[in-house]
N, C-alpha and C. Protein backbone atom coordinates (compact mmCIF):
# COMPACT_ATOMS: atom_id res chain seq x y z
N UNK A 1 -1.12 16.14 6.17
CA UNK A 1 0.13 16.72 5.76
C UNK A 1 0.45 16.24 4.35
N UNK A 2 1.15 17.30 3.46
CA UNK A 2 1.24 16.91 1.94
C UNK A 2 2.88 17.11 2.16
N UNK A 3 3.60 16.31 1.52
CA UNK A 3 4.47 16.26 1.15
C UNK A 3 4.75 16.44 -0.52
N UNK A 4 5.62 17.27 -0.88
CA UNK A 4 6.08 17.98 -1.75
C UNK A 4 7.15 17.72 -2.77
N UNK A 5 8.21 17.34 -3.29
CA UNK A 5 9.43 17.22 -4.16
C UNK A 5 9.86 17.75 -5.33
N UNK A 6 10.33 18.55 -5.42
CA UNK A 6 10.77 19.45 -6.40
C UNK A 6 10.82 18.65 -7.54
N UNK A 7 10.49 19.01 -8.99
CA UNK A 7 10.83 17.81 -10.22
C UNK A 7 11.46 18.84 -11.32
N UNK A 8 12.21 18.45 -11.99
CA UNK A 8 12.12 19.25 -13.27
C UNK A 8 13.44 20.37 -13.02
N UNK A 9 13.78 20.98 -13.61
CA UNK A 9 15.09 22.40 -13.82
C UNK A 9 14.36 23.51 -13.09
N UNK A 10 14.97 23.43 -11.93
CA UNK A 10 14.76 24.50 -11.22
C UNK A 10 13.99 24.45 -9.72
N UNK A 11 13.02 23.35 -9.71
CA UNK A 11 11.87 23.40 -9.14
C UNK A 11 10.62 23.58 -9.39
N UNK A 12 10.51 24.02 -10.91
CA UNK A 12 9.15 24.98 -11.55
C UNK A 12 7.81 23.76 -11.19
N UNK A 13 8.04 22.64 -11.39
CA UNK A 13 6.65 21.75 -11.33
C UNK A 13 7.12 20.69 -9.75
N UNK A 14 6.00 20.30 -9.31
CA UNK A 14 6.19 19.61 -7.91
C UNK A 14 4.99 19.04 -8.58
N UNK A 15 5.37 17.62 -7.55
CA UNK A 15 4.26 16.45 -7.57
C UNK A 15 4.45 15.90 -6.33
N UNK A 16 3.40 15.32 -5.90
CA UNK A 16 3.47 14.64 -4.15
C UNK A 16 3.83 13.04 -4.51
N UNK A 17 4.40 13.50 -3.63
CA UNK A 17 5.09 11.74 -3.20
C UNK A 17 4.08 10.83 -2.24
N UNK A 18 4.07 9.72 -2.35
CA UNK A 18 3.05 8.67 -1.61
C UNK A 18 1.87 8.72 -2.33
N UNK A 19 1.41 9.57 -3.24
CA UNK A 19 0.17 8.78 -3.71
C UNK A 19 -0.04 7.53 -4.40
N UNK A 20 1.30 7.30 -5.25
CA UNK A 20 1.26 5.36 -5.61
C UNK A 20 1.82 4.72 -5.27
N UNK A 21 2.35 5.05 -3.87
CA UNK A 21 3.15 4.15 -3.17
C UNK A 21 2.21 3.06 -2.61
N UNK A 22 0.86 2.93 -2.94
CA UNK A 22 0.08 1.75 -2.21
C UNK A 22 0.27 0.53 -2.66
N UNK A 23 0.89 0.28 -3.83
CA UNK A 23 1.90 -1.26 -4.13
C UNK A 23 2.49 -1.58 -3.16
N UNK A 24 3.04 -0.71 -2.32
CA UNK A 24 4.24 -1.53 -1.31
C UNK A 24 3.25 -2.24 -0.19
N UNK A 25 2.03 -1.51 0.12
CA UNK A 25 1.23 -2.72 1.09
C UNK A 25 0.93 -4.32 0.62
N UNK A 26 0.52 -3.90 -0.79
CA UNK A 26 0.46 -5.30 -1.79
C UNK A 26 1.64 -6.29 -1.60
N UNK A 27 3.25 -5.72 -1.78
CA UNK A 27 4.30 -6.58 -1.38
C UNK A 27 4.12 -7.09 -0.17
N UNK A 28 3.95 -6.17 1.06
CA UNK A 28 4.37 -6.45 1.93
C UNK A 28 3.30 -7.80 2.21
N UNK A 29 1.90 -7.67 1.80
CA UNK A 29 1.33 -9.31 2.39
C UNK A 29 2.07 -10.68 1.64
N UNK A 30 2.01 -10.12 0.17
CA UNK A 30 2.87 -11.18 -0.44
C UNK A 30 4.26 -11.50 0.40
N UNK A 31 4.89 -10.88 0.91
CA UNK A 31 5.56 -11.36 1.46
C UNK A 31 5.64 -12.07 2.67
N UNK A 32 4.64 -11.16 3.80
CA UNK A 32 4.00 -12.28 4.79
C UNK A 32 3.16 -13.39 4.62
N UNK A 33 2.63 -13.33 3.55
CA UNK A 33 1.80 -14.59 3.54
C UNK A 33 2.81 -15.57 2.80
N UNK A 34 3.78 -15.80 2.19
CA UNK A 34 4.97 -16.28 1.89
C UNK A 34 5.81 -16.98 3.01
N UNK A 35 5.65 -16.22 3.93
CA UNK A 35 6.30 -16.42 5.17
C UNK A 35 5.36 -16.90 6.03
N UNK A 36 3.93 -16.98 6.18
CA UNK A 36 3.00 -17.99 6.98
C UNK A 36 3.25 -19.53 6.08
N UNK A 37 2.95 -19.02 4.87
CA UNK A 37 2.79 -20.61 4.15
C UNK A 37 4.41 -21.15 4.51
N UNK A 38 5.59 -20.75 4.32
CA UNK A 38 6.63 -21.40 5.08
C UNK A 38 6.51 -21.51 6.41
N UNK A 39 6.25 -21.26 7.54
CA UNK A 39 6.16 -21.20 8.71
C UNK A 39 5.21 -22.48 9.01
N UNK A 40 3.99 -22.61 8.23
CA UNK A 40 3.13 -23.72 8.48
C UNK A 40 3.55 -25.30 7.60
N UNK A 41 4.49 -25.02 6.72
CA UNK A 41 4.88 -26.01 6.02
C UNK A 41 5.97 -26.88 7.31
N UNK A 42 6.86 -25.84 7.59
CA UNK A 42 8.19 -26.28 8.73
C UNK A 42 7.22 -26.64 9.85
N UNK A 43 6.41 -27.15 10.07
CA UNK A 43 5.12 -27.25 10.92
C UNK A 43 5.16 -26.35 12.66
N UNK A 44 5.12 -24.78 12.10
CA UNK A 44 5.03 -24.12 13.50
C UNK A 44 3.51 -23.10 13.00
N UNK A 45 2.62 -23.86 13.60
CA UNK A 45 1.44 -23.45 13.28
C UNK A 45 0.77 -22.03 13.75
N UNK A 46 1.23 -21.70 15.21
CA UNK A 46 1.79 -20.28 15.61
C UNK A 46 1.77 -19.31 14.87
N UNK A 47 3.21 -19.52 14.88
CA UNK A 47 3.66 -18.38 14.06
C UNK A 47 3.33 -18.72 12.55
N UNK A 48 2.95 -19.47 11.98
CA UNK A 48 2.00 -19.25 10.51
C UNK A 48 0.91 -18.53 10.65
N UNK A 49 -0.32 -19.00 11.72
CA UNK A 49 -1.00 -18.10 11.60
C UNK A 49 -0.93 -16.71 11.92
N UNK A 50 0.35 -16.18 13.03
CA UNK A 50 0.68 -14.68 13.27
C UNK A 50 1.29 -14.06 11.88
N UNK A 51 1.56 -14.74 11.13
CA UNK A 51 2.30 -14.53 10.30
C UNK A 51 1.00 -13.95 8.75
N UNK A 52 0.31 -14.89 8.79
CA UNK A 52 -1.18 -14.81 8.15
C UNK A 52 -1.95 -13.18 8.55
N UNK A 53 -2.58 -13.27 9.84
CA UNK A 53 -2.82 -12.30 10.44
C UNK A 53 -2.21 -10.98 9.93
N UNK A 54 -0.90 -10.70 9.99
CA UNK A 54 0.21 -9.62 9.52
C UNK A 54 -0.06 -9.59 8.52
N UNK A 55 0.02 -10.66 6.95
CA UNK A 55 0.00 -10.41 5.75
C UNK A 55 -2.07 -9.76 5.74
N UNK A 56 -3.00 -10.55 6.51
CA UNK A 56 -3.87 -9.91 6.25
C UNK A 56 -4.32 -8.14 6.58
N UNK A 57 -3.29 -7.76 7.51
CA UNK A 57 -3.90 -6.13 7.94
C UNK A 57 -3.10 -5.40 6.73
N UNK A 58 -1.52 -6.28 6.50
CA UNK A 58 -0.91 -5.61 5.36
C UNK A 58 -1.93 -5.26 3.82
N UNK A 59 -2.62 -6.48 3.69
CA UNK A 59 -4.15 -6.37 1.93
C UNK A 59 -5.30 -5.62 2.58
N UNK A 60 -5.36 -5.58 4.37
CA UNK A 60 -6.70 -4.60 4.16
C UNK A 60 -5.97 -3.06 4.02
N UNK A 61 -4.82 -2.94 4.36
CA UNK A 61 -3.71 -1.72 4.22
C UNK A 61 -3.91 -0.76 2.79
N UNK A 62 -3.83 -1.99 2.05
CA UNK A 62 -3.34 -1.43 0.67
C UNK A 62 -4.72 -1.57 0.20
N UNK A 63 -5.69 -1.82 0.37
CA UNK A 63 -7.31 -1.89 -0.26
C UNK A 63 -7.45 -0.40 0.37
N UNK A 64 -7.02 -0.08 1.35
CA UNK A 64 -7.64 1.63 2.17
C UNK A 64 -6.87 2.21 1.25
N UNK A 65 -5.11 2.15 1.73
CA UNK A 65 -4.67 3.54 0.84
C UNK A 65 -4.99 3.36 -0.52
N UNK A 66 -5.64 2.69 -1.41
CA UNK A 66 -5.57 2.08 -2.97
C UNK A 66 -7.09 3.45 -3.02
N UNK A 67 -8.22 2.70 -2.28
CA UNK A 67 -9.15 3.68 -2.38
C UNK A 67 -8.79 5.00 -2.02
N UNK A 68 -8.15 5.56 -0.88
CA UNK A 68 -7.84 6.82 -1.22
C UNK A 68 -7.77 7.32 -1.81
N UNK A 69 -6.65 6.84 -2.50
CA UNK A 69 -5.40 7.61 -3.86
C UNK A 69 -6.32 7.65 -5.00
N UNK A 70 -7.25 6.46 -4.93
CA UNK A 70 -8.07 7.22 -6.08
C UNK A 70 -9.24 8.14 -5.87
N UNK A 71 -9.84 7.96 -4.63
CA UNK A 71 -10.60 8.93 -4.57
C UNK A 71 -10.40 10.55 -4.32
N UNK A 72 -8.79 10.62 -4.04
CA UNK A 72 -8.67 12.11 -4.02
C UNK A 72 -7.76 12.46 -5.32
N UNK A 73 -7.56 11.82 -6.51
CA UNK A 73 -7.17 11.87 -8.03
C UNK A 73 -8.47 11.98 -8.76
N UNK A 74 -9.75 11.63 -7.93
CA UNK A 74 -11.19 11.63 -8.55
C UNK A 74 -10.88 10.30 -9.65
N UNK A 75 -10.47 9.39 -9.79
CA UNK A 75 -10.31 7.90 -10.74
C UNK A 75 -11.43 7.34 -10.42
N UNK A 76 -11.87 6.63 -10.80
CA UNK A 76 -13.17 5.41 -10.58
C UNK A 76 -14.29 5.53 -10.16
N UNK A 77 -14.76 7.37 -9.61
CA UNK A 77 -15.73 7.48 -9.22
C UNK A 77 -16.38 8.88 -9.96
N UNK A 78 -15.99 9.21 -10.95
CA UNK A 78 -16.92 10.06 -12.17
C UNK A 78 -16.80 11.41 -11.10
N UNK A 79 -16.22 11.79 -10.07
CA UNK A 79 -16.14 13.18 -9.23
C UNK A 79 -14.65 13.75 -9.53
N UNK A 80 -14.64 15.23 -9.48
CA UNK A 80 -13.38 15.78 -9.74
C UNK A 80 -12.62 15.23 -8.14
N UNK A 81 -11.37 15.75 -7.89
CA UNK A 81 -10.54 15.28 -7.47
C UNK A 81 -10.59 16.61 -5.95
N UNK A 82 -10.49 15.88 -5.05
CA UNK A 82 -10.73 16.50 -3.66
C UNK A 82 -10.22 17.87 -3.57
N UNK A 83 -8.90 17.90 -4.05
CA UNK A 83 -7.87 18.82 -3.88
C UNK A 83 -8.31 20.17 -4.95
């Protein structure tokens, strides 16, 4: 499914939304892994490593959608663009 957003006077040009939204997976480990390394400092070893775990599916997250977005913009791999 493509999602759509009108840009510009009138509507005349559209661009899709979510293709560089793959930074926000990047935050989101920084932020869990922020929150393991506090969690294991306050010594609850637990929940640091659940916390670890989370920030890690969050960087393999953003390594998938990262390759996507470029492989269907055709970036980094010398091929035109899927679409």
């Amino acid at each position: 499914m493509q999602w759509r957003v009108a840009c510009g006077a009138g509507g005349a040009s559209q661009r899709k939304v979510g293709r560089n939204f793959n930074w926000i997976w990047y935050l989101g480990a920084a932020v869990w892994f922020l929150n393991a390394a506090l969690a294991m400092h306050h010594g609850s070893l637990r929940m640091g490593l659940t916390n670890a775990a989370i920030s890690a599916v969050f960087l393999a997250a953003g390594i998938f959608f990262g390759r996507m977005a470029r492989r269907r913009t055709g970036r980094g791999n010398g091929r035109p663009p899927l679409e």
